[in-house]
C-alpha atoms as a PDB file:
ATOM      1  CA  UNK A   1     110.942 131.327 122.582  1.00  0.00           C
ATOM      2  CA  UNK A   2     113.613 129.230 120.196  1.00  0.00           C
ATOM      3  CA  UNK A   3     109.902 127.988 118.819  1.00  0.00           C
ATOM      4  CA  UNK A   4     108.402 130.764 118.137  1.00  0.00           C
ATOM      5  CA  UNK A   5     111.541 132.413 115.728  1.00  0.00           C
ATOM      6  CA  UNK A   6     111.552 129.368 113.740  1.00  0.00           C
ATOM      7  CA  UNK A   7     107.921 129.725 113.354  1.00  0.00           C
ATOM      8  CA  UNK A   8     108.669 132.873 112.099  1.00  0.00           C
ATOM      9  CA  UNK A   9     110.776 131.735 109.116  1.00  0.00           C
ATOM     10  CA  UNK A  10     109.967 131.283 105.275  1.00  0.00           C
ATOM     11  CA  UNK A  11     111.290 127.657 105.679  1.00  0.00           C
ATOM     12  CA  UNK A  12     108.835 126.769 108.548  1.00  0.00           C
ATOM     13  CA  UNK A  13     106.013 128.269 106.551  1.00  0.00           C
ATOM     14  CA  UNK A  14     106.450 126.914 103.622  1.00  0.00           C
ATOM     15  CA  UNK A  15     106.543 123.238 105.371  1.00  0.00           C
ATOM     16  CA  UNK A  16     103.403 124.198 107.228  1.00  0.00           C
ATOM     17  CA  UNK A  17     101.947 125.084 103.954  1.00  0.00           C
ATOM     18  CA  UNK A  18     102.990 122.388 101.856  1.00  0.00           C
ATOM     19  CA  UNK A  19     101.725 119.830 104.894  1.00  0.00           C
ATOM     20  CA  UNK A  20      98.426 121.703 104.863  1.00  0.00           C
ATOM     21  CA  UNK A  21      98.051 121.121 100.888  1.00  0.00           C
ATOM     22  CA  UNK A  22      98.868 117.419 101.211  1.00  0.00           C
ATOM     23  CA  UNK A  23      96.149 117.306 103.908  1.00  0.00           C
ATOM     24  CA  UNK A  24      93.848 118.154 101.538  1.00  0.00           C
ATOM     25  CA  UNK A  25      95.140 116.632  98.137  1.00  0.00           C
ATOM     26  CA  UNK A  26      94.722 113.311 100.652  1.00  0.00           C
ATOM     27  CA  UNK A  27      91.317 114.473 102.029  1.00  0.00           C
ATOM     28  CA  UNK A  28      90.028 114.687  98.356  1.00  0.00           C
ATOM     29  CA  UNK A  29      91.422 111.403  97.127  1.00  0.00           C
ATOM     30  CA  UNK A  30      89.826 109.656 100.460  1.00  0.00           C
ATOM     31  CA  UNK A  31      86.361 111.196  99.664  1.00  0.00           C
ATOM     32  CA  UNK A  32      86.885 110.031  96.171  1.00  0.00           C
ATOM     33  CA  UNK A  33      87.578 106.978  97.088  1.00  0.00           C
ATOM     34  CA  UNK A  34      84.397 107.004  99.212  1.00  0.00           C
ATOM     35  CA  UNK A  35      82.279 108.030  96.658  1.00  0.00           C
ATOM     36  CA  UNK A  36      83.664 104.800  94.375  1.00  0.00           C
ATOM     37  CA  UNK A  37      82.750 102.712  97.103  1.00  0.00           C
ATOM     38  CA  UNK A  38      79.536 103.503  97.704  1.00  0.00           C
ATOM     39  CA  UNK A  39      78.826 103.642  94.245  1.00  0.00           C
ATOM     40  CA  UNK A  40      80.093 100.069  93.484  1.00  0.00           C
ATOM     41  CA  UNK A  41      77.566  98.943  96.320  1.00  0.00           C
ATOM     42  CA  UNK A  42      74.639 100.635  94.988  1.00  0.00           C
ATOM     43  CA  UNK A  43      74.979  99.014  91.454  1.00  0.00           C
ATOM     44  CA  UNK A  44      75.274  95.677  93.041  1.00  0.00           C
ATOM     45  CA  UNK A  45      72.402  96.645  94.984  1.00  0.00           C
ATOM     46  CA  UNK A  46      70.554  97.302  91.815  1.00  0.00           C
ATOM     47  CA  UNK A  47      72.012  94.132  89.904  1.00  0.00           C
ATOM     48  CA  UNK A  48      71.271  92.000  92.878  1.00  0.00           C
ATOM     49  CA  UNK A  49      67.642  93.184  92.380  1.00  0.00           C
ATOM     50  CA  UNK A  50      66.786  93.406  88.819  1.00  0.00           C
ATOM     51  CA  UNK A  51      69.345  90.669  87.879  1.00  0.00           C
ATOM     52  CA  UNK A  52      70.244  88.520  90.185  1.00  0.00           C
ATOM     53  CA  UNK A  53      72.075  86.374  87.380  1.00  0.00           C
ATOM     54  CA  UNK A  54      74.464  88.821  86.601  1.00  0.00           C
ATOM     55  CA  UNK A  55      75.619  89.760  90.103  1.00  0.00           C
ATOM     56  CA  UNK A  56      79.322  88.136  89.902  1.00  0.00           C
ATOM     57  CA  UNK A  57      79.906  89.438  86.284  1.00  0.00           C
ATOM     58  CA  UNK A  58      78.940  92.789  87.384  1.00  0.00           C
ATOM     59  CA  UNK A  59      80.821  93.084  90.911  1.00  0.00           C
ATOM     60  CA  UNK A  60      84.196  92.120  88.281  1.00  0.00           C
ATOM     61  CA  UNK A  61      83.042  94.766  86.002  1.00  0.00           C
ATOM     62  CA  UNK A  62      82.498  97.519  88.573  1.00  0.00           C
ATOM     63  CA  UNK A  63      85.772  96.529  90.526  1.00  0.00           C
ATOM     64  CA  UNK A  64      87.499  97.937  87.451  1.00  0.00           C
ATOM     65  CA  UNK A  65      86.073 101.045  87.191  1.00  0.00           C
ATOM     66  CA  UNK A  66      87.991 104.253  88.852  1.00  0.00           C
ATOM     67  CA  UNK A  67      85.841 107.352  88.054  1.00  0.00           C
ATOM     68  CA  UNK A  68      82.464 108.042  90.459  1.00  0.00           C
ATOM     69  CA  UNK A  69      80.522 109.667  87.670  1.00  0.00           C
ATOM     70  CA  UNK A  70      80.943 106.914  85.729  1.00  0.00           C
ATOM     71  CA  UNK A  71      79.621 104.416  87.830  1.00  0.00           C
ATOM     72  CA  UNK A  72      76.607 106.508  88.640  1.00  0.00           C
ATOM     73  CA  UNK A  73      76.134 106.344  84.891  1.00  0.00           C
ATOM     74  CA  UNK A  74      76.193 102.580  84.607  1.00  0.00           C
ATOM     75  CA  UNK A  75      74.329 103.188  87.562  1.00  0.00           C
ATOM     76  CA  UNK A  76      71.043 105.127  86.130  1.00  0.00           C
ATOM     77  CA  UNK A  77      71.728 102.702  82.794  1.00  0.00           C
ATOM     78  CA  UNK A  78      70.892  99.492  84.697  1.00  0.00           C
ATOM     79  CA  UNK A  79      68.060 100.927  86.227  1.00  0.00           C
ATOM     80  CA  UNK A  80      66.576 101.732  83.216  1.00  0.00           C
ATOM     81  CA  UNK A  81      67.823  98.669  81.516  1.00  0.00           C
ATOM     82  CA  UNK A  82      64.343  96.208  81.256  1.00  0.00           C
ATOM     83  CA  UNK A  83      66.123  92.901  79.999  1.00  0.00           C
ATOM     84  CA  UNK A  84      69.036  91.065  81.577  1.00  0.00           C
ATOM     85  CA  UNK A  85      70.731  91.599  77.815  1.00  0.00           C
ATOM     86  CA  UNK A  86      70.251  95.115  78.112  1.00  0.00           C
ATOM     87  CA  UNK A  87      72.381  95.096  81.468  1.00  0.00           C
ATOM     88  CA  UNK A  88      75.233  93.137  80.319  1.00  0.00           C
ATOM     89  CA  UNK A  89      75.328  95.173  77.292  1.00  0.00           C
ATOM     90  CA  UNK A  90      75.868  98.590  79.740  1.00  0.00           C
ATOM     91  CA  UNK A  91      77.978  96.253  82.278  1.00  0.00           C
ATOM     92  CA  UNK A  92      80.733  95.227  78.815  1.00  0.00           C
ATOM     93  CA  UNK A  93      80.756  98.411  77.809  1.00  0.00           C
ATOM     94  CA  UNK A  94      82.698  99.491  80.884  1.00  0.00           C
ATOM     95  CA  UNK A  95      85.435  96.939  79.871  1.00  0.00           C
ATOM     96  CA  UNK A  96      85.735  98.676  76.644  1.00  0.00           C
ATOM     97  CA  UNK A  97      85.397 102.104  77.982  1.00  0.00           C
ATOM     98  CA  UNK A  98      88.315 101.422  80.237  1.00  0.00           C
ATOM     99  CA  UNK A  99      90.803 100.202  77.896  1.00  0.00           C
ATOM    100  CA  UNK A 100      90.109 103.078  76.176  1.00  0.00           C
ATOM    101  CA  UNK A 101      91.626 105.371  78.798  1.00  0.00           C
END
């Protein structure tokens, strides 16, 4: 009974609430993080294919990166990239991009 009146109060539901909202601020950063992840493996996927040369410089390169969509860009950039050159070129680029935030 004592239970139920103190879920009745503001205080009570505005824990509950603020516990519900860090649930999900902390769901969304996990799935973020996620996404990163599985990003950074496909692109050393990719460079471990098309460039096997390259593979440490690029694992450094994409451990420094913390934005998904930008990865995915490097991503479709190395793909499309036909020379080892061309790669590094995309793969320094993220240094510079970085420093700029």
């Amino acid at each position: 009974m004592l239970r139920d009146v103190l879920r009745d109060t503001w205080a009570y539901q505005e824990i509950m609430q603020e516990g519900r909202e860090e649930g999900r601020k902390q769901g969304r950063q996990e799935e973020r993080q996620q996404r990163l992840d599985d990003q950074r493996q496909t692109l050393m996927a990719v460079v471990q294919t098309k460039f096997p040369n390259i593979v440490q410089f690029a694992n450094q390169q994409a451990n420094i990166v913390d934005d998904p969509e930008q990865l995915q860009s490097v991503i479709l950039e190395v793909v499309t990239a036909k020379t080892e050159a061309q790669a590094l070129q995309v793969l320094r680029s993220l240094k510079q991009s970085q420093k700029q935030k």
